[in-house]
N, C-alpha and C. Protein backbone atom coordinates (compact mmCIF):
# COMPACT_ATOMS: atom_id res chain seq x y z
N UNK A 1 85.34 47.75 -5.07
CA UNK A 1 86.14 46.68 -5.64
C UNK A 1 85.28 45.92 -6.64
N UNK A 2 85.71 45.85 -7.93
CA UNK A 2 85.13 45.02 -9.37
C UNK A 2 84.78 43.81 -8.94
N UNK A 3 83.74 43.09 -8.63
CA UNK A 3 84.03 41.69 -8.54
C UNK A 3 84.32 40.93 -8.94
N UNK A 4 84.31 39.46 -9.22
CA UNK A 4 85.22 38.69 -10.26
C UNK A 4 84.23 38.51 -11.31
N UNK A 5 83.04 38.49 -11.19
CA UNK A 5 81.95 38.39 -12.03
C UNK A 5 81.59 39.25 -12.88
N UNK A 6 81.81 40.44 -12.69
CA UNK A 6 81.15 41.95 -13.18
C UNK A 6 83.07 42.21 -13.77
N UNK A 7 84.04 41.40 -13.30
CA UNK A 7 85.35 41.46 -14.69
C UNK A 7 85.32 40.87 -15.94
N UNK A 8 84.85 39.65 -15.34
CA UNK A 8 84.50 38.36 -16.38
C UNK A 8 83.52 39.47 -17.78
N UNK A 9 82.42 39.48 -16.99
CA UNK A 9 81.47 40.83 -18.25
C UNK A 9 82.32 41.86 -18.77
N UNK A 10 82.87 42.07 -17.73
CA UNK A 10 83.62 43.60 -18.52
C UNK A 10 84.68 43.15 -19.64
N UNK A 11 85.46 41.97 -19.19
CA UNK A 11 86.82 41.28 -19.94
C UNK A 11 86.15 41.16 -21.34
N UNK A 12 85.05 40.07 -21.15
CA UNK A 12 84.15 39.50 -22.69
C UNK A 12 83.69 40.74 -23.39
N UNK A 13 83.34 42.03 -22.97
CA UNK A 13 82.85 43.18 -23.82
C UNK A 13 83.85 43.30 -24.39
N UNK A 14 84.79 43.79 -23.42
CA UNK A 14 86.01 44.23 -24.20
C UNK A 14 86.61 43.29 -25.41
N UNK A 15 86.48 41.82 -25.15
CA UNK A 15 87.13 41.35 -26.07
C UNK A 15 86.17 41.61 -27.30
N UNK A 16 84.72 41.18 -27.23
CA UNK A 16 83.74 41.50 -28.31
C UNK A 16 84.26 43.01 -29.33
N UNK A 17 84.40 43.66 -28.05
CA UNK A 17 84.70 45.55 -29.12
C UNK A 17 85.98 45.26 -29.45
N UNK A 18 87.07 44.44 -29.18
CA UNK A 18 88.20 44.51 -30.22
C UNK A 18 87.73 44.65 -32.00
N UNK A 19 86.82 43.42 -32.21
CA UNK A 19 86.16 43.56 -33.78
C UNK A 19 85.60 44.67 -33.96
N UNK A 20 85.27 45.59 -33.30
CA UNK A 20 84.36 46.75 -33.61
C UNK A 20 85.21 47.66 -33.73
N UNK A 21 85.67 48.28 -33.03
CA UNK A 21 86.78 49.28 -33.49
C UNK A 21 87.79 49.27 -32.59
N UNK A 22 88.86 50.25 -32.51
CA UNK A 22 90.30 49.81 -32.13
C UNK A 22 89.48 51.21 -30.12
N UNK A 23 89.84 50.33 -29.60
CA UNK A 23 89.43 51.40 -28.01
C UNK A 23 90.85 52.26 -27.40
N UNK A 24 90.60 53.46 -27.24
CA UNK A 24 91.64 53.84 -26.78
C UNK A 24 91.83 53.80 -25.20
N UNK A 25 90.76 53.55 -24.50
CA UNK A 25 90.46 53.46 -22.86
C UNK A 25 89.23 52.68 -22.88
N UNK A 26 89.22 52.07 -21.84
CA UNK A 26 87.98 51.27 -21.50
C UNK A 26 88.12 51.05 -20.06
N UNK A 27 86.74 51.38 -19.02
CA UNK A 27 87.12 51.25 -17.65
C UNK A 27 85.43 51.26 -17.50
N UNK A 28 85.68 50.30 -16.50
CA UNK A 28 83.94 49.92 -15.46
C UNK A 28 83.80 51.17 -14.41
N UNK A 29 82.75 51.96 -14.40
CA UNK A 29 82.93 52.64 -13.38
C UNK A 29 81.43 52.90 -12.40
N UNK A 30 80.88 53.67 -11.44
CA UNK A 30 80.57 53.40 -10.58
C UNK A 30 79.97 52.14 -9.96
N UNK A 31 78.64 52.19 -9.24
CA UNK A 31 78.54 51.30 -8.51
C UNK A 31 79.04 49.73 -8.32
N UNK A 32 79.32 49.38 -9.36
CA UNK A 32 79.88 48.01 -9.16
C UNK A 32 81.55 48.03 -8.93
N UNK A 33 82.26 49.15 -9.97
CA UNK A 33 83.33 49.67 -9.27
C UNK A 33 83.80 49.56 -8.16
N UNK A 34 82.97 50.51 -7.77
CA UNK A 34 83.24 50.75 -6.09
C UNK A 34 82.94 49.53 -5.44
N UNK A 35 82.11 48.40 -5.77
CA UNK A 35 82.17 47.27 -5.13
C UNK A 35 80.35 47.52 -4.09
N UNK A 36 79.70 48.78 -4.54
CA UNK A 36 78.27 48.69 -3.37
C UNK A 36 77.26 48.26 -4.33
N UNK A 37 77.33 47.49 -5.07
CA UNK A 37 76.23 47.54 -6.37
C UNK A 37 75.32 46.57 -5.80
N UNK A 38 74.13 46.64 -5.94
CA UNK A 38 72.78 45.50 -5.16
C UNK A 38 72.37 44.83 -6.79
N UNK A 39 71.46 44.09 -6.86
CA UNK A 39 71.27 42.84 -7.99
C UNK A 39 70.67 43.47 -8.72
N UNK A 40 70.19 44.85 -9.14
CA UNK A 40 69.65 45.47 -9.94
C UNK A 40 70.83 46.15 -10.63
N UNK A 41 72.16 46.41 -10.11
CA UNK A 41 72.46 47.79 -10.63
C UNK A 41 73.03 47.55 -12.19
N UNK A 42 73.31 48.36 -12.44
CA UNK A 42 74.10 48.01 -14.19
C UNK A 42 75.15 47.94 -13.85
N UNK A 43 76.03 48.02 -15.41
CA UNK A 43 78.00 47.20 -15.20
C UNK A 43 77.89 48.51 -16.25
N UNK A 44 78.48 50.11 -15.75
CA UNK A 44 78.85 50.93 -16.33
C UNK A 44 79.89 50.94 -16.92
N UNK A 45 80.27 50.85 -18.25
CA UNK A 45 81.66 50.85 -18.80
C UNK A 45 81.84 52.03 -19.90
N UNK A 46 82.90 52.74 -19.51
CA UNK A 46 83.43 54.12 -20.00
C UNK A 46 84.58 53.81 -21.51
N UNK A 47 84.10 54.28 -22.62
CA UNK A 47 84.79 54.13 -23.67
C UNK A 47 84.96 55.14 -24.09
N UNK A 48 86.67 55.06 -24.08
CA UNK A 48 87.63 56.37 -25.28
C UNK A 48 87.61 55.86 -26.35
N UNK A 49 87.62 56.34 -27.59
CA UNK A 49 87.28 56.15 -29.01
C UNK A 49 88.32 57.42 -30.23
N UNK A 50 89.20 56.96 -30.70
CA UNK A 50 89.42 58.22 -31.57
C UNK A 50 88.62 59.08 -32.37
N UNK A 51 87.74 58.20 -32.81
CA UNK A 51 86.71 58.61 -33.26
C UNK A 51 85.08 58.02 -33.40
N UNK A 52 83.81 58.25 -33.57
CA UNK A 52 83.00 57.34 -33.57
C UNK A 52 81.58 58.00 -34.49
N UNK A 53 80.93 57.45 -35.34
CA UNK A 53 79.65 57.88 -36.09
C UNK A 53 78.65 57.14 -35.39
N UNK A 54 77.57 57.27 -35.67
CA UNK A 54 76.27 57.29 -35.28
C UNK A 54 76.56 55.52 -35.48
N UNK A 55 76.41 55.19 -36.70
CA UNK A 55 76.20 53.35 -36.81
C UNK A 55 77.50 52.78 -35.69
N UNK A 56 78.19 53.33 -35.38
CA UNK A 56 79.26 52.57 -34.42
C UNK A 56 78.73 52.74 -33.31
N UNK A 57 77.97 54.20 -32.40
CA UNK A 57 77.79 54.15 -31.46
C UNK A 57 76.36 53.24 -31.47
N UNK A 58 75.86 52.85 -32.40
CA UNK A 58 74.73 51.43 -32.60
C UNK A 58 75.43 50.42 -32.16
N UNK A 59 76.17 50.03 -33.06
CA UNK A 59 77.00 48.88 -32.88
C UNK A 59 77.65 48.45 -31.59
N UNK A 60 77.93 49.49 -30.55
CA UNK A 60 78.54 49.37 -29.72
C UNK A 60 77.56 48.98 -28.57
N UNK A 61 76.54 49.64 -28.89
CA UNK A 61 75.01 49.27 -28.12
C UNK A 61 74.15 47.95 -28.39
N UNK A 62 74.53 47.28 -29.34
CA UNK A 62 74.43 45.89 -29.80
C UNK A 62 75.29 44.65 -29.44
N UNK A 63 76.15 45.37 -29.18
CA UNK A 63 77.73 44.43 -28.45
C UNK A 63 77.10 44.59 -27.04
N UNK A 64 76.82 46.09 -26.04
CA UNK A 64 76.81 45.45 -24.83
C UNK A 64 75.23 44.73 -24.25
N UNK A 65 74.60 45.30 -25.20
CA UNK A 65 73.41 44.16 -24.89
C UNK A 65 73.43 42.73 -25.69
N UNK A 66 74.27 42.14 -26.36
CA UNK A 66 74.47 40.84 -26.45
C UNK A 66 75.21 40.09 -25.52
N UNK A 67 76.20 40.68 -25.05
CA UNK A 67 77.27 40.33 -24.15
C UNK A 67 76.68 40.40 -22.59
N UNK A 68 75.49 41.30 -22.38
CA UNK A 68 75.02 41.35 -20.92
C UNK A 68 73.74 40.11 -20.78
N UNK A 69 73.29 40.04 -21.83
CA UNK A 69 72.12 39.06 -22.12
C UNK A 69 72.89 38.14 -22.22
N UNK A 70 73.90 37.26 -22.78
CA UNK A 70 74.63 36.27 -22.30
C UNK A 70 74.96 36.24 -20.85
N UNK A 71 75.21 37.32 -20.32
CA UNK A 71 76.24 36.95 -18.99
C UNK A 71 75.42 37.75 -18.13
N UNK A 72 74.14 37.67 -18.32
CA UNK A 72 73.31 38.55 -17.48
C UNK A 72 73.31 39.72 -16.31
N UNK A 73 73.86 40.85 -17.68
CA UNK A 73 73.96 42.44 -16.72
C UNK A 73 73.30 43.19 -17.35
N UNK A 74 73.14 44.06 -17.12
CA UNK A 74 72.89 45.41 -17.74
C UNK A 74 74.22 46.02 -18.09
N UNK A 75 74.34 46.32 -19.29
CA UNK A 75 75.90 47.18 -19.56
C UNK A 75 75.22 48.31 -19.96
N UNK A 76 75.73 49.22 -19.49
CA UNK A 76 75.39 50.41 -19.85
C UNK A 76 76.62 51.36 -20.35
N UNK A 77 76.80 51.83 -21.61
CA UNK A 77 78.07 52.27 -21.85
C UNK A 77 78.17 54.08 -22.14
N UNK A 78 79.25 54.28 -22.12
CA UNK A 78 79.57 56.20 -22.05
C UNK A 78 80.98 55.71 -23.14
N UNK A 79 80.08 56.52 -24.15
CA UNK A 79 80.99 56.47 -25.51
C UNK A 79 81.50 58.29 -25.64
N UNK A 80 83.14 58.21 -25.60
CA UNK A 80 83.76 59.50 -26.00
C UNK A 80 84.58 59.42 -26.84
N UNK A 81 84.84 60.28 -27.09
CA UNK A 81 86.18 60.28 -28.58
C UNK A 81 87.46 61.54 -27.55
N UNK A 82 88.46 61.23 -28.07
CA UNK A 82 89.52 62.20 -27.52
C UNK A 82 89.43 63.45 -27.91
N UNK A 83 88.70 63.93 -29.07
CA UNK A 83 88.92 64.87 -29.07
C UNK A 83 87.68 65.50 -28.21
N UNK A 84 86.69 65.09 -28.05
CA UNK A 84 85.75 65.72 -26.73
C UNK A 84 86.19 65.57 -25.52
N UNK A 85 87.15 65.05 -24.79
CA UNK A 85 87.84 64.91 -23.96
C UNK A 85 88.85 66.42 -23.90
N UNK A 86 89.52 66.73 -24.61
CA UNK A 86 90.85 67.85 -25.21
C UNK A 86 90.05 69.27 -25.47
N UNK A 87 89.21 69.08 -26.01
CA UNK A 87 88.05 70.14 -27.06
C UNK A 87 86.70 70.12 -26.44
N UNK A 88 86.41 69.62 -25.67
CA UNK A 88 84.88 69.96 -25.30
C UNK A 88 84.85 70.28 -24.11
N UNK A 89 83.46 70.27 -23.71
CA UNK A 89 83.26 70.06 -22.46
C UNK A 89 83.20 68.78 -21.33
N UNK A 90 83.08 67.79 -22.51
CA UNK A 90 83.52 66.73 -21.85
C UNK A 90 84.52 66.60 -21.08
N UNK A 91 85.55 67.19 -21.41
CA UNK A 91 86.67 67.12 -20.34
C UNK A 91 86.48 67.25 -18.81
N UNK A 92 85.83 68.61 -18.75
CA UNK A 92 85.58 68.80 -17.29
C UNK A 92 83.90 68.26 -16.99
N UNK A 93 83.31 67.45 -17.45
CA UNK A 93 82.06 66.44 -16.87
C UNK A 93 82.24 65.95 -15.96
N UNK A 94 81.24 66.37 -14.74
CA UNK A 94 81.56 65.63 -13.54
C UNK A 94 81.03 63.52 -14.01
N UNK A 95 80.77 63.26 -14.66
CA UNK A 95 80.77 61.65 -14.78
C UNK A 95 82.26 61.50 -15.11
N UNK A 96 82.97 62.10 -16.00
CA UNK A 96 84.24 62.00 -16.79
C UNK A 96 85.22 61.84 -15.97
N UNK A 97 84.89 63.20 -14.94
CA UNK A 97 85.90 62.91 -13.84
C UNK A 97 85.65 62.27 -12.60
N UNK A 98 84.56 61.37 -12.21
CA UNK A 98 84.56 60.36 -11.68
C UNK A 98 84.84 58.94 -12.00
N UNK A 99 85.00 58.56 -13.87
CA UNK A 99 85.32 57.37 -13.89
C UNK A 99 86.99 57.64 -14.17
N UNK A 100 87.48 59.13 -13.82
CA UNK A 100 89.31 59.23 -14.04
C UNK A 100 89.23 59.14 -12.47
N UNK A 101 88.70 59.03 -11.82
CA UNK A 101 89.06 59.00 -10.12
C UNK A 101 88.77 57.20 -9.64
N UNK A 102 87.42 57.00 -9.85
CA UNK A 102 87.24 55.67 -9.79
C UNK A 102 87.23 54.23 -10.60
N UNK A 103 87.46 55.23 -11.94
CA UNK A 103 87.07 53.92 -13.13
C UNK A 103 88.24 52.67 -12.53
N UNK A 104 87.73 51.72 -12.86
CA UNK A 104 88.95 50.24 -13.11
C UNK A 104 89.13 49.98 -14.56
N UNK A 105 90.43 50.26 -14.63
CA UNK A 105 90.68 49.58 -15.98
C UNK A 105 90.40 48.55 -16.27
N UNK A 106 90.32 48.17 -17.66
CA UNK A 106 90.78 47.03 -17.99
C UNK A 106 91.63 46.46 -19.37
């Protein structure tokens, strides 16, 4: 279970990446997810993307370390595009299909 704290982080990323590009999915997924996370762990958040270049997946890595350094987490993010989802191997990634089993939206 997300706690209310580790939503609050996840909510403010998300709102931050509205300016960055348009998200097609966005979901927090393991350990804090699941609700067993101890004071070290990170705030994993899973991003669908239609598409993404090298300076965005920067950018996106600049958003969650501004936003975790404000609200003190570690964000650690998993940037995909749909078509590696449809077309790759990404599809069947066992991380991929643990944050389609456990991710929390948001």
């Amino acid at each position: 279970m997300l706690s209310a704290a580790d939503r609050d982080v996840a909510t403010t990323f998300k709102q931050r990446m509205r300016s960055v590009s348009p998200v097609l999915d966005m979901r927090v997924y393991g350990s804090r997810a699941r609700g067993d996370a101890d004071s070290e762990s990170d705030l994993d958040i899973y991003i669908e993307l239609e598409s993404v270049t090298p300076q965005l997946r920067r950018r996106i890595s600049e958003v969650a370390w501004e936003v975790g350094l404000e609200m003190d987490r570690v964000i650690s993010t998993l940037v995909v595009t749909r078509e590696q989802l449809e077309h790759g191997p990404m599809g069947v990634n066992p991380i991929i299909l643990n944050v389609q089993a456990e991710g929390v939206a948001l």
